[in-house]
Protein backbone atom coordinates (compact mmCIF):
# COMPACT_ATOMS: atom_id res chain seq x y z
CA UNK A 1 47.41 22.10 41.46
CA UNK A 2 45.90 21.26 45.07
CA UNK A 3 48.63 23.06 46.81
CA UNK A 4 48.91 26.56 45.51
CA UNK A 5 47.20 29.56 47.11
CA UNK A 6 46.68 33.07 45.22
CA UNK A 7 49.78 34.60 46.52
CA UNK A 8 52.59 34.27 44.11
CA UNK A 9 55.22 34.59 46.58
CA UNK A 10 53.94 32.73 49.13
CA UNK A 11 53.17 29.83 46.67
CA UNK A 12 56.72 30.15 45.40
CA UNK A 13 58.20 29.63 48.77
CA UNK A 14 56.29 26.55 49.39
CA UNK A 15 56.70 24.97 46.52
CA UNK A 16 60.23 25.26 45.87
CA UNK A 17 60.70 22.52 48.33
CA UNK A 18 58.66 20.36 46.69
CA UNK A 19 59.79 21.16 43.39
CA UNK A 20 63.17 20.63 44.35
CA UNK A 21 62.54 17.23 46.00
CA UNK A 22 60.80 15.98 42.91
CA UNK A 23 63.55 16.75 40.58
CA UNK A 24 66.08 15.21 43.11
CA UNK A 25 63.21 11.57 43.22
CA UNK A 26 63.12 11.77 39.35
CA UNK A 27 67.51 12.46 39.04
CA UNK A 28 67.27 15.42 37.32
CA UNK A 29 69.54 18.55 37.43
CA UNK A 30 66.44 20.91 37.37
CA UNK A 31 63.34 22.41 35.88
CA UNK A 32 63.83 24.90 33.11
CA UNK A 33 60.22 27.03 32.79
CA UNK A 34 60.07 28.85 29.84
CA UNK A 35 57.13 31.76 29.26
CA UNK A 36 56.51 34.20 26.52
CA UNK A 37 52.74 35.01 24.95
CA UNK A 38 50.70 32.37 27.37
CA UNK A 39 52.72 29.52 25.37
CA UNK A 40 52.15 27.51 29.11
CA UNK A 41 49.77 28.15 31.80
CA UNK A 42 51.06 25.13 33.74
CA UNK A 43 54.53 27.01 34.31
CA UNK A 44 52.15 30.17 35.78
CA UNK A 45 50.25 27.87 37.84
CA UNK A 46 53.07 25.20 39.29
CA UNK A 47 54.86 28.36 39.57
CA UNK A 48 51.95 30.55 41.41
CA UNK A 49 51.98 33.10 39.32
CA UNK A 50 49.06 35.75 38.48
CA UNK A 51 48.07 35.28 34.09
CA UNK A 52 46.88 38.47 34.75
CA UNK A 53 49.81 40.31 34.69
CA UNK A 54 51.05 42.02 31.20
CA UNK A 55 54.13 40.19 29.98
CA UNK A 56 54.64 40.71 26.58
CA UNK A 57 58.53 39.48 26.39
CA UNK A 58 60.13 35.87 27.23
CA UNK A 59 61.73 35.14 30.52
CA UNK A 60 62.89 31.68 32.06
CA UNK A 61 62.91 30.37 35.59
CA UNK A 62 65.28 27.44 36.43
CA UNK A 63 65.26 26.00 39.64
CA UNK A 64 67.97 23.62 40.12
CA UNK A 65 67.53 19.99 42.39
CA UNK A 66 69.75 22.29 45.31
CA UNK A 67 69.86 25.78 45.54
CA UNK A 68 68.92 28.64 45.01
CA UNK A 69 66.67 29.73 41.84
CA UNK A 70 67.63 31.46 38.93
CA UNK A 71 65.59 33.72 36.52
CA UNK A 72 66.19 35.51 33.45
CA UNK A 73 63.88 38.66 31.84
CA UNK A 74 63.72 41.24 29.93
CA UNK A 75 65.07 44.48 30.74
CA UNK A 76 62.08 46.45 30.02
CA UNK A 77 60.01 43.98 31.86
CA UNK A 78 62.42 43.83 34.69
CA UNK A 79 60.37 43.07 37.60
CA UNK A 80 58.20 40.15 35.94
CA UNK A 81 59.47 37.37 38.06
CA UNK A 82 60.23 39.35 41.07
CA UNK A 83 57.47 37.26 43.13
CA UNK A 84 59.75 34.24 42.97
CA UNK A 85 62.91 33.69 44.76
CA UNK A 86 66.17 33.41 42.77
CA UNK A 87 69.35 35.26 41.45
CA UNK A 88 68.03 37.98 38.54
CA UNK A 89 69.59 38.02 35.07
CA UNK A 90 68.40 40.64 32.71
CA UNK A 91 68.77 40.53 28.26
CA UNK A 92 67.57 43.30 26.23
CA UNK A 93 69.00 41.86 22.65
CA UNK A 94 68.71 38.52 21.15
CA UNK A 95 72.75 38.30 21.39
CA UNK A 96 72.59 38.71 25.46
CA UNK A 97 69.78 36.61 25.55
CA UNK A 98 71.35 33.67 24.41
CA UNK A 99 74.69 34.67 26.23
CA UNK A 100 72.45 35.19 29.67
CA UNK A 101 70.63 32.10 29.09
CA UNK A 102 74.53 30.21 28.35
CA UNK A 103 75.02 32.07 32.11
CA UNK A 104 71.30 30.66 33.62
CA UNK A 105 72.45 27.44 32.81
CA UNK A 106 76.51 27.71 33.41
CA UNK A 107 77.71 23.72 34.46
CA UNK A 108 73.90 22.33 34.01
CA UNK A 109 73.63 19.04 31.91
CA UNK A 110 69.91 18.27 31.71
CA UNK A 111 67.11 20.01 32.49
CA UNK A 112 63.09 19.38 31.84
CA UNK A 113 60.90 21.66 30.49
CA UNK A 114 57.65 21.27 29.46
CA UNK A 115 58.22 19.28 25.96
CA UNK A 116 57.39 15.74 24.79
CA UNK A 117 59.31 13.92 22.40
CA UNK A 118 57.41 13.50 19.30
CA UNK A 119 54.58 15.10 20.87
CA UNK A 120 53.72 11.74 22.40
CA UNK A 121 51.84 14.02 25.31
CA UNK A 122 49.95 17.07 23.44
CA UNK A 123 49.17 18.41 27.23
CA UNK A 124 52.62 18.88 27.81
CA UNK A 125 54.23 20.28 25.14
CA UNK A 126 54.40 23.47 25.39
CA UNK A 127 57.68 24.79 24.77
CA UNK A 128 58.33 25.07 20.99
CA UNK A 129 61.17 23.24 19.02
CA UNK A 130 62.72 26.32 18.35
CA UNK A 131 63.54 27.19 21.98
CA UNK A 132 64.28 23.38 22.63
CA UNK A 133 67.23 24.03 19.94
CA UNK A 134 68.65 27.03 21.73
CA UNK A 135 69.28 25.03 24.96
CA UNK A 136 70.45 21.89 23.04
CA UNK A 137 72.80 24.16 21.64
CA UNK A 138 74.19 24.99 25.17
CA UNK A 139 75.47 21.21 25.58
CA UNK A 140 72.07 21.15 27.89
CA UNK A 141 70.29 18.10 26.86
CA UNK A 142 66.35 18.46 27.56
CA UNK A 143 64.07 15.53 28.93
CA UNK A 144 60.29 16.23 29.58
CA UNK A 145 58.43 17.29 32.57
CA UNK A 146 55.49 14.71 32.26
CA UNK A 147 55.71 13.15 35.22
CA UNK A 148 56.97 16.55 37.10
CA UNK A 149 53.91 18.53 35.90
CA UNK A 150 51.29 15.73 36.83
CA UNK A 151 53.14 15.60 40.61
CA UNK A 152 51.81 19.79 40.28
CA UNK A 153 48.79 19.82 38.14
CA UNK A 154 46.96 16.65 38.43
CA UNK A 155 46.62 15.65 42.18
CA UNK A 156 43.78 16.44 44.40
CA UNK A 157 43.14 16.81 48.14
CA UNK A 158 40.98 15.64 50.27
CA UNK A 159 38.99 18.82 49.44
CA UNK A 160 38.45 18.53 45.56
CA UNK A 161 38.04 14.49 45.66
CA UNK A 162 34.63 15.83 48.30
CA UNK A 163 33.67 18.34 45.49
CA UNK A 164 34.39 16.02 42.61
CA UNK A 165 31.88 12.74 44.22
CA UNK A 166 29.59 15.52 44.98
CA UNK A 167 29.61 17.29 41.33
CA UNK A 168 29.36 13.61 40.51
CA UNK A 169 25.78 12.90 41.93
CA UNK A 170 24.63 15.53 41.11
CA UNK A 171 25.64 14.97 37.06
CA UNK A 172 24.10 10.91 37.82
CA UNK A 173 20.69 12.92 38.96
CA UNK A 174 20.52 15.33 36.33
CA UNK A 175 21.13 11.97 33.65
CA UNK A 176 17.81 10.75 35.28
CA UNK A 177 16.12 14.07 35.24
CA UNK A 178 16.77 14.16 31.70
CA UNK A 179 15.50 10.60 30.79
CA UNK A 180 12.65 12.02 33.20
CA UNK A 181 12.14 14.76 30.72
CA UNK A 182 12.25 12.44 27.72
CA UNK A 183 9.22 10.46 29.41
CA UNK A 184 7.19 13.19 30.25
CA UNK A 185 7.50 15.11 26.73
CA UNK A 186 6.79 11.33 24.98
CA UNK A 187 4.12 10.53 27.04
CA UNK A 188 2.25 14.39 26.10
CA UNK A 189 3.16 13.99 22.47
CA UNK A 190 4.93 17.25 22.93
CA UNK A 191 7.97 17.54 20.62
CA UNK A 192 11.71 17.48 22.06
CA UNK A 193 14.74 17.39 20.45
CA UNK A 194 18.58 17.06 21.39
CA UNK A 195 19.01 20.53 21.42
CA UNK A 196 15.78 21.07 23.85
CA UNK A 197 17.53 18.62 26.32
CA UNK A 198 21.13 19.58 26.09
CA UNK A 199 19.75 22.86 27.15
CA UNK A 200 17.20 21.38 29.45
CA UNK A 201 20.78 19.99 31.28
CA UNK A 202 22.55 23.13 30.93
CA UNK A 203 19.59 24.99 32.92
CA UNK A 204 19.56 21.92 35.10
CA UNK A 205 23.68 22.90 35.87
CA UNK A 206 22.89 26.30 37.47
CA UNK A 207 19.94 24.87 39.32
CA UNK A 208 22.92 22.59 40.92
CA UNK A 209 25.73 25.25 41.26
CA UNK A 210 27.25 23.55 38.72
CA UNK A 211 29.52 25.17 36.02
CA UNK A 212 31.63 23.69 33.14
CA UNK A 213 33.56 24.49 29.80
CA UNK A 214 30.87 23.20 26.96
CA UNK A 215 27.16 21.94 26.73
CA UNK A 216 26.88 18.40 27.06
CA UNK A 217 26.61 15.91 24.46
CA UNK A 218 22.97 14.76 23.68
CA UNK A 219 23.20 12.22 20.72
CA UNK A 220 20.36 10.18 19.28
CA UNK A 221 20.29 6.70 17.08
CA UNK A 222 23.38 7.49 14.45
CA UNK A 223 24.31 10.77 15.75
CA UNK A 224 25.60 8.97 18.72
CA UNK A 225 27.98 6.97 16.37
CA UNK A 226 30.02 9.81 16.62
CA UNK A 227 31.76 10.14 19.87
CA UNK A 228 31.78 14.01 19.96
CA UNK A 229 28.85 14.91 18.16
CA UNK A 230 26.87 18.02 19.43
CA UNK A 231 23.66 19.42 18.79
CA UNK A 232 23.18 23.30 18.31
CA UNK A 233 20.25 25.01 17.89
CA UNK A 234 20.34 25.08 14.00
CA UNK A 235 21.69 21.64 13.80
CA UNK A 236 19.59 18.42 16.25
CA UNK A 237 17.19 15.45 15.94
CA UNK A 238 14.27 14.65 17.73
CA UNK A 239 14.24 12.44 20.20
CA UNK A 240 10.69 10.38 20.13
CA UNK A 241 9.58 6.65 20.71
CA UNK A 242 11.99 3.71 19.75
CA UNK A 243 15.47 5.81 20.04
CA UNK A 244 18.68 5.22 21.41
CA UNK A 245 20.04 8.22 23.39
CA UNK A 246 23.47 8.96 25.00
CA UNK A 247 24.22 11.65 27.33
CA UNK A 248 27.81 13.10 28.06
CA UNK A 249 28.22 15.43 30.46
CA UNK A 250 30.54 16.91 32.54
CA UNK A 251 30.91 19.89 34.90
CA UNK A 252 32.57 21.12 38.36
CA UNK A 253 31.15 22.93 41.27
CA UNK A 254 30.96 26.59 41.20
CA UNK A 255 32.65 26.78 44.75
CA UNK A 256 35.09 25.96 45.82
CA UNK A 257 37.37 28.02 43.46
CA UNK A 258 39.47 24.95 43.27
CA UNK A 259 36.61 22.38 42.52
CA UNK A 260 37.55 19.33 40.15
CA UNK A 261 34.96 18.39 37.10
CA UNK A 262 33.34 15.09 36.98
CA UNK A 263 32.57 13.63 33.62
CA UNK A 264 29.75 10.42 32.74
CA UNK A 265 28.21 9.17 30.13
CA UNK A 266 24.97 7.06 30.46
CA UNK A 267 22.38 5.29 27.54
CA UNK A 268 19.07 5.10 27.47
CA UNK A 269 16.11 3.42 25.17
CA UNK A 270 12.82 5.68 24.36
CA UNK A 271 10.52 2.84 25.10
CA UNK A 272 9.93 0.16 27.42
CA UNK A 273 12.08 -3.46 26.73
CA UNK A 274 15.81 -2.40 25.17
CA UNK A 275 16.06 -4.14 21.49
CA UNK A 276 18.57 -6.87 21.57
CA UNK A 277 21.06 -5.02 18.96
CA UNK A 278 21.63 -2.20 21.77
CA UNK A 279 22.04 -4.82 24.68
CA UNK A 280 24.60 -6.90 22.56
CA UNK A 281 26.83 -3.70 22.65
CA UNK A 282 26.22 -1.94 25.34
CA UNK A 283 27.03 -5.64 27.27
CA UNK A 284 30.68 -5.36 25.13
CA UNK A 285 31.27 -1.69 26.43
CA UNK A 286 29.78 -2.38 29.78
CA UNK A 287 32.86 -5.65 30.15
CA UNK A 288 35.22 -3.36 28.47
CA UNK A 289 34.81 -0.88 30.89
CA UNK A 290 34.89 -2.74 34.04
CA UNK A 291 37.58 -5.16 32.82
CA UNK A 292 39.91 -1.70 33.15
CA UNK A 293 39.00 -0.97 35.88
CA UNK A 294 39.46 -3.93 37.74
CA UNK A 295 42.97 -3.67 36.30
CA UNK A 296 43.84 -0.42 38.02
CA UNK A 297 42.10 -1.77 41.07
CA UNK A 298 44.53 -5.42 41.01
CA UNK A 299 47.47 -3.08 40.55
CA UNK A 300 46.64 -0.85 43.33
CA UNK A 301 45.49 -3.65 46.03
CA UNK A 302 48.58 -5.28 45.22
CA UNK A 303 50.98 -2.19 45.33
CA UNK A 304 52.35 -1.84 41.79
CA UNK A 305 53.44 0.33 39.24
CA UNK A 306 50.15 0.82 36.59
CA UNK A 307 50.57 3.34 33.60
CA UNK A 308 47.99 5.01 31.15
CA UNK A 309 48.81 2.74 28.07
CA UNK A 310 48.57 0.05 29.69
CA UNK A 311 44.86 0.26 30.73
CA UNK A 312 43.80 1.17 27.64
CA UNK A 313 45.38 -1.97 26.11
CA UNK A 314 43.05 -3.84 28.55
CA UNK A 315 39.76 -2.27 27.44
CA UNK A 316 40.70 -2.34 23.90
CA UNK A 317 42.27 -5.74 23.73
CA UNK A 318 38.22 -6.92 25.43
CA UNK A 319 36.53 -5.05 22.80
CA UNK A 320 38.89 -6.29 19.99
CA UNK A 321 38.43 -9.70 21.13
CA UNK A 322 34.69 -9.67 20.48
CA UNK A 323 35.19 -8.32 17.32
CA UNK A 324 34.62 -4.30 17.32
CA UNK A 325 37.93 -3.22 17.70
CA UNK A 326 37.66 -0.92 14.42
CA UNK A 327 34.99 1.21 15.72
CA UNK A 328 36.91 1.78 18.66
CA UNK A 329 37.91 5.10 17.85
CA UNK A 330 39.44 7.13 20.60
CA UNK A 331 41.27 6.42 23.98
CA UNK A 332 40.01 4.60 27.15
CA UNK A 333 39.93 7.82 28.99
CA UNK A 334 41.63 11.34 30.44
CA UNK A 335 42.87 13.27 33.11
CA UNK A 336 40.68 14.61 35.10
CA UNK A 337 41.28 18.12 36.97
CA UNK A 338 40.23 21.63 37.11
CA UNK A 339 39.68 21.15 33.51
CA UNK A 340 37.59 18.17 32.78
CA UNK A 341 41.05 16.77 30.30
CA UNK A 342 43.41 17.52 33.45
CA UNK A 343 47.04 17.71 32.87
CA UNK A 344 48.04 13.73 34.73
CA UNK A 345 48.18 10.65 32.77
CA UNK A 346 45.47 10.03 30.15
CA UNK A 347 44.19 5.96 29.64
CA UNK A 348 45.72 6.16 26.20
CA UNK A 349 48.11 3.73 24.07
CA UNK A 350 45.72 4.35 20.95
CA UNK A 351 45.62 8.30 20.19
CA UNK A 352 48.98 8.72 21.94
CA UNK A 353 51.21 6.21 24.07
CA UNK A 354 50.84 7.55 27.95
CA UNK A 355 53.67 6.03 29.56
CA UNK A 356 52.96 8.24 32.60
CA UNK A 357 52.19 6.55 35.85
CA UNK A 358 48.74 6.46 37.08
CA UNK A 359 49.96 8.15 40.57
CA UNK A 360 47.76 8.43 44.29
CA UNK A 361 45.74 10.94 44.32
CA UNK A 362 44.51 12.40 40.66
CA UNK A 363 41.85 10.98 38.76
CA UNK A 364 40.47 10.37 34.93
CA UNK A 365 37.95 8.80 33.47
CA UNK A 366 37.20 5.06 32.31
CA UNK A 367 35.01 5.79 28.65
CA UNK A 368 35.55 2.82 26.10
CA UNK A 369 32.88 3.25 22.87
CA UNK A 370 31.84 0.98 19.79
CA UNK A 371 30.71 3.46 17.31
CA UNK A 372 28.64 1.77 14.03
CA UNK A 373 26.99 4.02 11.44
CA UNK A 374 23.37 3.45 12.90
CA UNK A 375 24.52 4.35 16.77
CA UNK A 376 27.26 4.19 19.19
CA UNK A 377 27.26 3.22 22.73
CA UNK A 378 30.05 4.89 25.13
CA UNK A 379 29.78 3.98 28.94
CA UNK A 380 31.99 6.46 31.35
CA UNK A 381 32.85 6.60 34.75
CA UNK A 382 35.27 8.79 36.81
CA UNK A 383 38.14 6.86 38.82
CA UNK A 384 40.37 8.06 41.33
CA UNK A 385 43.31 6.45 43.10
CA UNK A 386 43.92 7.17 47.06
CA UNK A 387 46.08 6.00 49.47
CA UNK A 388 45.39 2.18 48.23
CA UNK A 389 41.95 2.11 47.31
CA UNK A 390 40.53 3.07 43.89
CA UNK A 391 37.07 5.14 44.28
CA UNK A 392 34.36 5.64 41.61
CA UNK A 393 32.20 8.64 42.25
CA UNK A 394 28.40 8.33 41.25
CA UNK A 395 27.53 5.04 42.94
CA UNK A 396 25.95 2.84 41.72
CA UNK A 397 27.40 2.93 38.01
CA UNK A 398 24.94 2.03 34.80
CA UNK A 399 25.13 -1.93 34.00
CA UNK A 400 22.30 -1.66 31.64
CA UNK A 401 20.82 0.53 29.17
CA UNK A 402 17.76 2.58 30.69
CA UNK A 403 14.25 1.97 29.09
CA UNK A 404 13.00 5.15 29.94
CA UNK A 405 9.17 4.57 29.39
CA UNK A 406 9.55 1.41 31.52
């Protein structure tokens, strides 16, 4: 992701080496990209080529641990892959497909391609069974490109770690802008309601240069019980004295082109001393929270190996322990990239089992939630691994639930 330029050919030439030294680090033959009705973005962008361009048939791209590149299109769509490097085969039937494709991959054992078995990692899998099969068939076994594509998609430079703390700042300054907003409109007995101040943040976002993919959340009393609950303008509560509000919202710089997203969630109270019931599990989420991240912050002091699942089994096993394990609902966190759910490894052994590693230099977010009918409480931060040393963006983090009219 943090490498590529907007020249295709230029890209290709750079990466290849780094492609090529990856799949020689992770012992595998090579990297079989597959392409046909924008079934995989990540192939166009690892690859640095332009979505823009019409390609209505299916071509493959194989580079190969040593050597040279090989590619295989259509004949009436001959010059689709010309920006790469590589030996050109062309097919115009199914028959000399297959037979082309038996040639593209002449003495190769394994490749990876952008599958998961049992779609264990949705982010990935992007090549369909069916095509899966046809190599199979050709005595090529296929292993996935997990930890391949988050080398490509999901690590940042020095650049997009600057715009991500400073995207995150500014989202920890529009959260108290917003509990600003719910203090002012209490105080004047003027009416507001989620809808009001999701778009109160979303005008707030192009005050800041900010852009993203999807208004924030805004969830009052029971509506935040559900962890991706959204108000619309047909559809919201008020917010007025005596309610618990969460706020979830993410977004990404508008420049640099190549800007990252950060993503937090903070609480608050509409009045001026938090009830008990809302401390009690806020206090749960809160240890939760920073109980994973200290994890990911022992592992990386002390130099070892940390994957996705195995975070998540911290923050749930705290919460389970204290007894609100079942309305623990969704994983400990995501990948976080150009899109706010980046392409690396996700803090996950509950919706799916990340065995990815948590690698130097990409970041996701830290988001553990107990969701009961009458309200939920979610606490998120954004973590990012270096060159040993763990960083959280938006300093200082919450540690309490805000009592706005305080």
């Amino acid at each position: 992701m943090s490498s590529q330029s907007t020249t295709a050919g230029d890209v290709a030439t750079f990466q290849l080496v780094a492609l090529q030294d990856a799949l020689r680090s992770a012992g595998i033959e090579g990297w079989l990209f597959y392409f046909f009705h924008s079934n995989d973005e990540l192939a166009l962008r690892i690859l640095g080529l332009n979505n823009a361009a019409f390609c209505s048939r299916r071509w493959f791209y194989f580079v190969p641990k040593t050597g040279s590149p090989r590619k295989l299109v259509h004949k009436i769509e001959a010059g689709a892959l010309d920006a790469l490097p590589g030996e050109k085969l062309v097919y115009a039937g199914w028959r000399e497909l297959e037979d082309k494709l038996a040639e593209l991959l002449n003495g190769v054992q394994v490749v990876a391609m952008q599958y998961s078995p049992r779609n264990a990692i949705p982010y990935v899998s992007r090549v369909d069974a069916g095509i899966v099969e046809l190599v199979r068939a050709l005595s090529v076994n296929v292993v996935s490109s997990a930890d391949l594509v988050q080398l490509f998609e999901a690590k940042w430079t020095a650049a997009q770690l600057q715009s991500h703390i400073e995207a995150g700042e500014i989202l920890k300054k529009i959260v108290f802008e917003a509990f600003d907003e719910i203090r002012k409109r209490t105080g004047s007995g003027a009416g507001l309601t989620e809808y009001d101040l999701q778009q109160f943040i979303v005008e707030a976002y192009e005050r800041y240069g900010l852009t993203t993919n999807h208004p924030p959340i805004v969830a009052v009393n029971a509506n935040s019980g559900n962890p991706h609950y959204q108000p619309s303008e047909n559809l919201h509560a008020p917010i007025g004295a005596h309610d618990f509000v969460l706020l979830d919202i993410w977004a990404k710089q508008k420049q640099p082109a190549d800007s990252v997203y950060a993503d937090i969630t903070w609480t608050g109270y509409v009045g001026k001393n938090v009830p008990a019931k809302y401390v009690e599990i806020f206090d749960i989420v809160r240890g939760a929270r920073d109980a994973a991240l200290e994890n990911v912050r022992d592992a990386v002091a002390g130099g070892r190996d940390i994957f996705g699942w195995q975070v998540d089994d911290v923050a749930r096993k705290y919460i389970a322990d204290r007894g609100f394990g079942e309305y623990f609902v969704h994983r400990t966190g995501h990948s976080i990239g150009l899109e706010v759910h980046g392409n690396g490894a996700n803090i996950d052994n509950f919706e799916t089992r990340d065995e990815r590693r948590l690698i130097p230099h990409t970041g996701f977010s830290i988001e553990p939630g107990i969701y009961l009918p009458e309200f939920g409480v979610r606490s998120e931060i954004d973590v990012y691994i270096g060159n040993g040393e763990v960083i959280v963006a938006g300093q200082p983090i919450q540690t309490e639930i805000i009592p706005i009219l305080a």
